[in-house]
C-alpha atoms as a PDB file:
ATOM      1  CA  UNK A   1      25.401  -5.541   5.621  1.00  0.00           C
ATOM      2  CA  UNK A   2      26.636  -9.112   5.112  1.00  0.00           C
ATOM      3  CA  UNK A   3      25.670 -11.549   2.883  1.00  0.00           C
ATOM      4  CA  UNK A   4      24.618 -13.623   5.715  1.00  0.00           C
ATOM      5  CA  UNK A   5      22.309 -10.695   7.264  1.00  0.00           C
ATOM      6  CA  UNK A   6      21.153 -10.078   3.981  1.00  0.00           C
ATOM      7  CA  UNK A   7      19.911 -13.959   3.670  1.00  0.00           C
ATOM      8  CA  UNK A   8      18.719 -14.178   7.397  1.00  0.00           C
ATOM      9  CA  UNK A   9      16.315 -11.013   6.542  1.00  0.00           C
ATOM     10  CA  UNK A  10      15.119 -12.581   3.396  1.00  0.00           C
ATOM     11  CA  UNK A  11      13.889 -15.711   5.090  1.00  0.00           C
ATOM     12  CA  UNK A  12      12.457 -13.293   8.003  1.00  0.00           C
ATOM     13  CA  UNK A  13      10.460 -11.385   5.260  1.00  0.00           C
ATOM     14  CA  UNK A  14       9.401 -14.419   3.384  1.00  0.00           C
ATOM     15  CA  UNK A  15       8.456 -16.102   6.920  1.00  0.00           C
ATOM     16  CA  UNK A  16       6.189 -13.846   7.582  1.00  0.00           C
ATOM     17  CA  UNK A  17       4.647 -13.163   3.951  1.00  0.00           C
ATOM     18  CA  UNK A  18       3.737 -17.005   4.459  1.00  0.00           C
ATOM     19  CA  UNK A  19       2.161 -16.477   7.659  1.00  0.00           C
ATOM     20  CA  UNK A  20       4.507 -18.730   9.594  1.00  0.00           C
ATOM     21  CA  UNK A  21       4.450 -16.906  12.670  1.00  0.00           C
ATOM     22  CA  UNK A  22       6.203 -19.851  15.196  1.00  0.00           C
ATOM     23  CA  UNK A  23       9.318 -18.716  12.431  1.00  0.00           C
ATOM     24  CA  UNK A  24       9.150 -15.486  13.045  1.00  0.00           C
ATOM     25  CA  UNK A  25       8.594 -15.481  16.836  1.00  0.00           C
ATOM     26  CA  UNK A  26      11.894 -17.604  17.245  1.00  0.00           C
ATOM     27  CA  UNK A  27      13.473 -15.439  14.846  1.00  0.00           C
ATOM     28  CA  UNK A  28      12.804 -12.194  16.555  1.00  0.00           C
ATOM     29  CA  UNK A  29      13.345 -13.682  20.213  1.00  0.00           C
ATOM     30  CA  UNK A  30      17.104 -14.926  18.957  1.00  0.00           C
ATOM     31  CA  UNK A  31      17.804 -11.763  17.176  1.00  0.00           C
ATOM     32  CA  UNK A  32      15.494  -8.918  18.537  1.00  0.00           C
ATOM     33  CA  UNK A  33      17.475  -6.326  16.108  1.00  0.00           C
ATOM     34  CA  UNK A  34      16.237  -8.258  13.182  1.00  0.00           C
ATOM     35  CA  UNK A  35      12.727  -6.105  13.776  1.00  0.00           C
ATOM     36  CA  UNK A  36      14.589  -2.932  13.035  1.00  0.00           C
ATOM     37  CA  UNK A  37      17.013  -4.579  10.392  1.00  0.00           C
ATOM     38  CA  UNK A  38      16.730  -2.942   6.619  1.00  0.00           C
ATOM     39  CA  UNK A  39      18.266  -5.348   3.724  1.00  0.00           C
ATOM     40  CA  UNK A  40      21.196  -4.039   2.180  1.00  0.00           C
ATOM     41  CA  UNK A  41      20.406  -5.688  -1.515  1.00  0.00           C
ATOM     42  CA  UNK A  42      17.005  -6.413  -3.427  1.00  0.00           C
ATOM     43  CA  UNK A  43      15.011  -6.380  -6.888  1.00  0.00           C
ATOM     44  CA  UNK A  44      16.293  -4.701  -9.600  1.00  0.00           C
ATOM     45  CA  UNK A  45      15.926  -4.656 -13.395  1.00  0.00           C
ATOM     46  CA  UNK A  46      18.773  -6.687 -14.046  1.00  0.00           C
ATOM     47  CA  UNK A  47      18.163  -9.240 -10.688  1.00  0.00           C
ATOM     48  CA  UNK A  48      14.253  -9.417 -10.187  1.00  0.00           C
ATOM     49  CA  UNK A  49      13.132 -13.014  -9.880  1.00  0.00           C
ATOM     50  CA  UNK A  50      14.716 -14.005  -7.042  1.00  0.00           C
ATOM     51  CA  UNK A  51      13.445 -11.617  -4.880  1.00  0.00           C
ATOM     52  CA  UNK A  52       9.932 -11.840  -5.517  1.00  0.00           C
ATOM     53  CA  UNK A  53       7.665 -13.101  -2.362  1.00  0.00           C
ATOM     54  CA  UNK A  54       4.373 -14.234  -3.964  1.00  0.00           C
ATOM     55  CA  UNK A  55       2.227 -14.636  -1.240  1.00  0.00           C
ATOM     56  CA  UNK A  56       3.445 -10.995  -0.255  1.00  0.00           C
ATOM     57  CA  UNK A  57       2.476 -10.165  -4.538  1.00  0.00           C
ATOM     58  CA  UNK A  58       5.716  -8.342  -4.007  1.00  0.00           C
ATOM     59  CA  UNK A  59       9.177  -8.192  -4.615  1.00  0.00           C
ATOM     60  CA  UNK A  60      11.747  -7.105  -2.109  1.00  0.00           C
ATOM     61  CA  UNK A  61      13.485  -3.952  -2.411  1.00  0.00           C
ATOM     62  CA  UNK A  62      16.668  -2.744  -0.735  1.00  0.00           C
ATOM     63  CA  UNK A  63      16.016  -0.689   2.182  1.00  0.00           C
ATOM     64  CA  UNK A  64      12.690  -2.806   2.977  1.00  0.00           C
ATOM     65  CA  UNK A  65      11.901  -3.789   6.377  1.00  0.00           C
ATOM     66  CA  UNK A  66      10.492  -6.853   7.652  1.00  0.00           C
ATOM     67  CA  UNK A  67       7.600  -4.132   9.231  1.00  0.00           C
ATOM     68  CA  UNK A  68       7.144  -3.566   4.921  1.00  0.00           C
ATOM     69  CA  UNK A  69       6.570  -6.915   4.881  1.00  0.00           C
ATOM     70  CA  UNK A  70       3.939  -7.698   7.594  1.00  0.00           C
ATOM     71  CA  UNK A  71       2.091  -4.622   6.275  1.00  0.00           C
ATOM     72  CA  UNK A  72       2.281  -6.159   3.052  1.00  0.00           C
ATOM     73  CA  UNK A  73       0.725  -9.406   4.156  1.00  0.00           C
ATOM     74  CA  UNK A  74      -1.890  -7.580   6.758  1.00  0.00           C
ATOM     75  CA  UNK A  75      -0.287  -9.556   9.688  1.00  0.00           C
ATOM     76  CA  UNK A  76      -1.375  -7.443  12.519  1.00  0.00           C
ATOM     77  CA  UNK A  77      -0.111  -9.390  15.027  1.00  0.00           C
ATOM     78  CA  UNK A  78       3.061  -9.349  13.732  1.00  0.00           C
ATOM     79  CA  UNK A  79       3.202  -5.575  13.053  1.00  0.00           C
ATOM     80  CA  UNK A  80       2.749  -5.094  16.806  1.00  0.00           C
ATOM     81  CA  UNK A  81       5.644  -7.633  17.695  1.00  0.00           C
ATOM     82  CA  UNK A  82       7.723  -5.662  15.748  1.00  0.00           C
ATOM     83  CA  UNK A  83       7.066  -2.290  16.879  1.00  0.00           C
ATOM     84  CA  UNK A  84       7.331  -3.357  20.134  1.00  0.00           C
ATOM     85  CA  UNK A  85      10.722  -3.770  18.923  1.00  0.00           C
ATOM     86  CA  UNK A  86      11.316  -0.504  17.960  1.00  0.00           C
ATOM     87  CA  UNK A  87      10.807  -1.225  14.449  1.00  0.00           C
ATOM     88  CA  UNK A  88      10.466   1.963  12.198  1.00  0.00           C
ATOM     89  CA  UNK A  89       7.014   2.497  10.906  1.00  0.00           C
ATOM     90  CA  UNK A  90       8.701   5.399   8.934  1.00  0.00           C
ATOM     91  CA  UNK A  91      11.169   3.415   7.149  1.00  0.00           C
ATOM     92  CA  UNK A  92      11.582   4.238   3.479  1.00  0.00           C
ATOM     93  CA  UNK A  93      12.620   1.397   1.105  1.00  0.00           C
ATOM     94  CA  UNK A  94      14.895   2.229  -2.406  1.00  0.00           C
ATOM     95  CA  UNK A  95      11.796   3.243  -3.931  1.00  0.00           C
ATOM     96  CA  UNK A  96      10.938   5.507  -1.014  1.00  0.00           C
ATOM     97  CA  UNK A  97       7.894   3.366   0.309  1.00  0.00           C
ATOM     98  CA  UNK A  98       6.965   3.173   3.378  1.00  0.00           C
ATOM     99  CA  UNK A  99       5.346   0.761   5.271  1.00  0.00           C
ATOM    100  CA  UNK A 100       1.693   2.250   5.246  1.00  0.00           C
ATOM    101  CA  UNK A 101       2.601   1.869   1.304  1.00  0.00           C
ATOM    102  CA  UNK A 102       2.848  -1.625   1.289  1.00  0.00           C
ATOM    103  CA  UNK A 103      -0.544  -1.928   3.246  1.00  0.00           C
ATOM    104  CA  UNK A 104      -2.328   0.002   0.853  1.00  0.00           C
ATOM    105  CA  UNK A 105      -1.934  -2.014  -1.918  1.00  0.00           C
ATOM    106  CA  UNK A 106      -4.244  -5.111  -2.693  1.00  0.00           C
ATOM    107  CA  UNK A 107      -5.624  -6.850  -5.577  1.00  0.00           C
ATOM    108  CA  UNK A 108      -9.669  -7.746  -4.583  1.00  0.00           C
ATOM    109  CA  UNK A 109     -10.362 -11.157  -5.060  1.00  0.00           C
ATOM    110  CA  UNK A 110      -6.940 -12.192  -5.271  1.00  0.00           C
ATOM    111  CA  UNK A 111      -4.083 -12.996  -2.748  1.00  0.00           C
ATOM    112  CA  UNK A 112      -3.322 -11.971   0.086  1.00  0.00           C
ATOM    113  CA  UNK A 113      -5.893  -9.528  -0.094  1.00  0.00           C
ATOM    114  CA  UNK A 114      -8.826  -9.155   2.947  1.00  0.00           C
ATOM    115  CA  UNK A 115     -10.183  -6.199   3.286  1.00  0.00           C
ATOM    116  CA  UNK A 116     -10.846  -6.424   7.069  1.00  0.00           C
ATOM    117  CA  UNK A 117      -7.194  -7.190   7.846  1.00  0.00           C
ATOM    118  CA  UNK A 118      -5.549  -4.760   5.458  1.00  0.00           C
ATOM    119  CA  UNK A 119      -8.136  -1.700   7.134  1.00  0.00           C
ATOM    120  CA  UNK A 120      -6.955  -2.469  10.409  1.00  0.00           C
ATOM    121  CA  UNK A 121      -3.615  -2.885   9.455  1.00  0.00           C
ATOM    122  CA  UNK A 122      -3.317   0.737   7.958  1.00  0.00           C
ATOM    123  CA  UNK A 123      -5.031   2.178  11.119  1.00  0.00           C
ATOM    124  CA  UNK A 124      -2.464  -0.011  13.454  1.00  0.00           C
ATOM    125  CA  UNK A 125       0.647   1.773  11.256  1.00  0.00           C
ATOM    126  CA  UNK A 126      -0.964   4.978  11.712  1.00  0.00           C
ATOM    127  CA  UNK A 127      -1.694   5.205  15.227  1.00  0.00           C
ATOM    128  CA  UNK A 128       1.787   3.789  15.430  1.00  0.00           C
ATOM    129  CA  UNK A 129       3.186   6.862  13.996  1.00  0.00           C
ATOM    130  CA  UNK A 130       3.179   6.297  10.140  1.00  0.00           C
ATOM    131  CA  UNK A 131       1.883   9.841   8.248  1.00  0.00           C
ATOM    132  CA  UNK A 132      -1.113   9.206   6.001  1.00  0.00           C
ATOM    133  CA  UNK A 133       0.163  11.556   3.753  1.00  0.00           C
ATOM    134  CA  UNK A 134       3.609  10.342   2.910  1.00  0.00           C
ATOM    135  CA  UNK A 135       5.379  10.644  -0.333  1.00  0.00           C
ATOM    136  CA  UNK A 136       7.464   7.714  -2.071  1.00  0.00           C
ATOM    137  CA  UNK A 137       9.294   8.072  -5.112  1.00  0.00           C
ATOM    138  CA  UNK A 138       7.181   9.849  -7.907  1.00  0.00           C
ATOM    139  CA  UNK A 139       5.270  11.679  -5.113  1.00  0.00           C
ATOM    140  CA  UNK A 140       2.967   9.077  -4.616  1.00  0.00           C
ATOM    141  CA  UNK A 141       0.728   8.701  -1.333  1.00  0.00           C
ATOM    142  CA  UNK A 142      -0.737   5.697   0.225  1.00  0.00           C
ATOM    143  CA  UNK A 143      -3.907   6.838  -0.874  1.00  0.00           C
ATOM    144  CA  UNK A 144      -2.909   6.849  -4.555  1.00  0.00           C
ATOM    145  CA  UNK A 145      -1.922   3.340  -4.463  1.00  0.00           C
ATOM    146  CA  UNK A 146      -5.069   2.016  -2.461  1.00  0.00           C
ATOM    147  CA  UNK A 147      -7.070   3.928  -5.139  1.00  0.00           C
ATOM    148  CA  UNK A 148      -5.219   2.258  -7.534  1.00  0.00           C
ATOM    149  CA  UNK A 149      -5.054  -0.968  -6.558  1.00  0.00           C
ATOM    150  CA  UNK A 150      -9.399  -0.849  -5.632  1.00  0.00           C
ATOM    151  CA  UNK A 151      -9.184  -1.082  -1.957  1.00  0.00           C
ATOM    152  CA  UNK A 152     -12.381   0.780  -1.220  1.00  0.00           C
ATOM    153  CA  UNK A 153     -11.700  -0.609   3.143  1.00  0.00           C
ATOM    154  CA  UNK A 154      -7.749   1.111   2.638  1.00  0.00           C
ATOM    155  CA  UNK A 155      -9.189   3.948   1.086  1.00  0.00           C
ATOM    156  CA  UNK A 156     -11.576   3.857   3.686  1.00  0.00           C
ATOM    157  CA  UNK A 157      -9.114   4.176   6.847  1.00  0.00           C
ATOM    158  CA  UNK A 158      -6.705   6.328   4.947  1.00  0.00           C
ATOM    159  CA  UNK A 159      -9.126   9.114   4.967  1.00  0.00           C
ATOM    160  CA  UNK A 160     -10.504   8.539   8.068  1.00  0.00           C
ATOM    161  CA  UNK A 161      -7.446   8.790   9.791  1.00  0.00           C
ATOM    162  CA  UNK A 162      -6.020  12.229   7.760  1.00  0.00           C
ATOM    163  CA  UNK A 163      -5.110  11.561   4.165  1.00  0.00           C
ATOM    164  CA  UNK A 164      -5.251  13.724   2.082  1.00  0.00           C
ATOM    165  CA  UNK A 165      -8.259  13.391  -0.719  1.00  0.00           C
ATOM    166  CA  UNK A 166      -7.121  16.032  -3.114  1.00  0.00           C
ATOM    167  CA  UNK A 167      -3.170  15.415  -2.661  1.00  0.00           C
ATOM    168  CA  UNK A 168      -1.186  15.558  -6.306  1.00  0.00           C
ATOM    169  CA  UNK A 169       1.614  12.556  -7.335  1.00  0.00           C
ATOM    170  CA  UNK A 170       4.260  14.101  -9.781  1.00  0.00           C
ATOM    171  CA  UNK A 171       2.480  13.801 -12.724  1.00  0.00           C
ATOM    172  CA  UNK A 172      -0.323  16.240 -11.012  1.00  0.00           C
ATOM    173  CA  UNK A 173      -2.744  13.452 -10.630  1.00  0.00           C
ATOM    174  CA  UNK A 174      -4.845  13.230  -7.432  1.00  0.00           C
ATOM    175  CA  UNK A 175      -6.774  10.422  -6.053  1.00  0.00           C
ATOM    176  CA  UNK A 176      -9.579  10.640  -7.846  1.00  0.00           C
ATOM    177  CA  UNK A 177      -7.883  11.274 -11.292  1.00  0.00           C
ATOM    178  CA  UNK A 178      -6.366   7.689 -10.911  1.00  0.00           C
ATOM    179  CA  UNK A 179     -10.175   6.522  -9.454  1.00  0.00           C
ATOM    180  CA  UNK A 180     -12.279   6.950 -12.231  1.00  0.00           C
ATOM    181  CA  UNK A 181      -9.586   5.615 -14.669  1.00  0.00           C
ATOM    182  CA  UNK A 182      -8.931   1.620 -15.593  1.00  0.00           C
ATOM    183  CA  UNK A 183      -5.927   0.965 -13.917  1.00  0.00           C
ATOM    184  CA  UNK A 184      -4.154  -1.258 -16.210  1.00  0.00           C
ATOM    185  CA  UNK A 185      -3.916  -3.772 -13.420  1.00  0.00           C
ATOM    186  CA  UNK A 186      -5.101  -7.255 -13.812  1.00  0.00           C
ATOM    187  CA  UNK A 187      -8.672  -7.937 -12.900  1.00  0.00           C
ATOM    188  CA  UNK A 188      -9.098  -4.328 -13.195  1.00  0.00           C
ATOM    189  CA  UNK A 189     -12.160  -4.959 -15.134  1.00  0.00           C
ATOM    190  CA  UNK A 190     -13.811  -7.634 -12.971  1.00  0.00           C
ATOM    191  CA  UNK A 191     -17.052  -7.195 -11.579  1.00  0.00           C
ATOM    192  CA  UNK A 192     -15.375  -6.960  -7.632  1.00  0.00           C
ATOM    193  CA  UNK A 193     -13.061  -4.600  -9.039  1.00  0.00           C
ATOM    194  CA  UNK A 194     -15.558  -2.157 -10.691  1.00  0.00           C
ATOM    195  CA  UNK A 195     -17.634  -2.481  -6.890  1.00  0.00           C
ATOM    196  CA  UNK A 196     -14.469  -1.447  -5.417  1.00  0.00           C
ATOM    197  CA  UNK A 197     -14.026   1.142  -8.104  1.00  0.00           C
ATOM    198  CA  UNK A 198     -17.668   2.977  -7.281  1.00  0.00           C
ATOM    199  CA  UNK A 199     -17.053   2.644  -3.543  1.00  0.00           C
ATOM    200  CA  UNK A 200     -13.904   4.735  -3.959  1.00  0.00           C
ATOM    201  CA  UNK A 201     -15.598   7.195  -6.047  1.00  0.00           C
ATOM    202  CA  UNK A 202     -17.957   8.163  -3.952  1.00  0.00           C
ATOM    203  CA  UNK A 203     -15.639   8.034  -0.531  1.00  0.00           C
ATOM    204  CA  UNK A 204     -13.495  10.220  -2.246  1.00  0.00           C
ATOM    205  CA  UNK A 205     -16.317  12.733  -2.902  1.00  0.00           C
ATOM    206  CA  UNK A 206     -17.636  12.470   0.105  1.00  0.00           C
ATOM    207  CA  UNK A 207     -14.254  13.294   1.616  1.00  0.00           C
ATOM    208  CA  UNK A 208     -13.980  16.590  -0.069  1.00  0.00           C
ATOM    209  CA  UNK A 209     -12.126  15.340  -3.850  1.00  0.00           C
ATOM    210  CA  UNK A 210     -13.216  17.767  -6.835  1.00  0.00           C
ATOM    211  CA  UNK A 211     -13.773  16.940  -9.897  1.00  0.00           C
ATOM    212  CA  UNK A 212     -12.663  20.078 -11.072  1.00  0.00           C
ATOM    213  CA  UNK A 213      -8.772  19.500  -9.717  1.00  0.00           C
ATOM    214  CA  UNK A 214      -6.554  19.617 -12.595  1.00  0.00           C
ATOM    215  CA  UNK A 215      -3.617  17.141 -13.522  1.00  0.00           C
ATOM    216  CA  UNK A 216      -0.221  17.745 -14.602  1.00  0.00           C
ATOM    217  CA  UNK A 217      -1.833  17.936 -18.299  1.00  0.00           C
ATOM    218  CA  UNK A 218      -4.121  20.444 -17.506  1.00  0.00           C
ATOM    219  CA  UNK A 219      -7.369  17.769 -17.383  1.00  0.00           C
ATOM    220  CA  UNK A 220      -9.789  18.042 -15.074  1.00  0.00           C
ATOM    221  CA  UNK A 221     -11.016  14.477 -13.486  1.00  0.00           C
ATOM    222  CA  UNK A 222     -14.220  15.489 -15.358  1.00  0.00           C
ATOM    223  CA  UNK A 223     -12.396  15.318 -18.708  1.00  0.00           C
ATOM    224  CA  UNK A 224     -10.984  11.915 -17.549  1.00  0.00           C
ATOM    225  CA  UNK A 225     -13.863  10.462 -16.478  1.00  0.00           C
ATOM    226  CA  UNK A 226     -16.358   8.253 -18.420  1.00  0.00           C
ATOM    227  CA  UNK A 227     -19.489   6.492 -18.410  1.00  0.00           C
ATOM    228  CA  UNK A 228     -20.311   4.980 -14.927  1.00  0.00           C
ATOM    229  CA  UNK A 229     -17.179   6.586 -13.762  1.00  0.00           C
ATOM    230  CA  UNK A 230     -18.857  10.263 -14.846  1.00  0.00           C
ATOM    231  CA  UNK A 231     -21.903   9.509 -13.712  1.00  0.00           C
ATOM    232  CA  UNK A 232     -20.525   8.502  -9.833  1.00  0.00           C
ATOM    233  CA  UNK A 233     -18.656  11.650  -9.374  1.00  0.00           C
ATOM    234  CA  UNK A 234     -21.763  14.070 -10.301  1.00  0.00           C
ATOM    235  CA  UNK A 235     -23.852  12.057  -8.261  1.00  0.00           C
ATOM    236  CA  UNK A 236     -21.529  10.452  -5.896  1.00  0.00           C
ATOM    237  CA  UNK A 237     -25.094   9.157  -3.193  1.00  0.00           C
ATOM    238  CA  UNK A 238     -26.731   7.029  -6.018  1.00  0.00           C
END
């Protein structure tokens, strides 16, 4: 890909992670092939800053679509224009993510998370074709990174529309070995946060997740759980 394509999809990606959808309609109505366009170039360790797209909260990758980048941002709309254009919803970026990925991440109480928008974003991918239960780099499933990143609502649609509740990432850890852990993430200990935290717990329970599964160290989510956490997945209803 040129240099030039590689700019023209930047500024399409960033266009729509700032909502400027007049942009992006002109964009896509001179250059329809732009919807099914994949950049060539992207973050890496040595070039990072320039690619990141805060109010996506992401960077771009190579391989990532501009349909990574409306799911990203929630922008429904947009996601249908660009299907309509034949846009893959099963494209897979450098790091293997798709874009039901990028919709399942969030950060509560933070941008440009909304719970409403991001559910019915990940439903729109998946009746659009996307698989609930696909795999990026590290074997790690939508639901894993919705869990992760406390989106009760993603969590929510995902298994209501066929993921997976018990499904293992490489390092044997399901869903709800990642749930009833502190995620590292910032604001992970904020009261919205440890609300989103519960919710999951108990829609992962509910969903058929066993405490009993067994990561890639042999420990149960039991064994990983504590306090509230514990408490949630022996009595997921209270």
């Amino acid at each position: 890909m040129s240099d030039d394509r590689t700019a023209v999809l930047a500024n399409l990606f960033r266009a729509i992670a700032r909502g400027e959808t007049a942009t992006v309609s002109r964009m896509l109505r001179t250059s329809p092939e732009l919807a099914r366009g994949a950049i060539a170039v992207g973050a890496s360790r040595e070039d990072a800053g320039r690619w990141f797209v805060p109010e996506a909260a992401r960077y771009i990758y190579s391989g990532d679509t501009a349909l990574h980048f409306a799911a990203a941002t929630y922008e429904t709309q947009i996601c249908r224009r660009l299907l309509a254009l034949a846009a893959d919803v099963r494209a897979k970026n450098r790091r293997g993510a798709e874009p039901l990925h990028a919709a399942s991440a969030g950060a509560p109480g933070g941008r440009p998370w909304n719970a409403k928008r991001q559910a019915a974003t990940i439903e729109l991918l998946i009746d659009a074709g996307a698989d609930p239960n696909c795999l990026a780099a590290g074997g790690v499933a939508p639901l894993h990174v919705a869990v992760r990143t406390r989106c009760a609502a993603a969590v929510k649609a995902l298994l209501e529309r066929g993921a997976n509740p018990r499904v293992s990432n490489n390092a044997g850890s399901t869903p709800l070995h990642l749930a009833v852990q502190t995620t590292g993430k910032g604001g992970s200990g904020t009261p919205e946060a440890k609300a989103q935290q519960a919710a999951i717990i108990r829609l992962l329970v509910e969903h058929g997740a066993r405490a009993s599964d067994r990561d890639g160290r042999g420990k149960t989510v039991a064994q990983r759980a504590r306090g509230a956490s514990l408490a949630l997945i022996a009595h997921p209803a209270t």
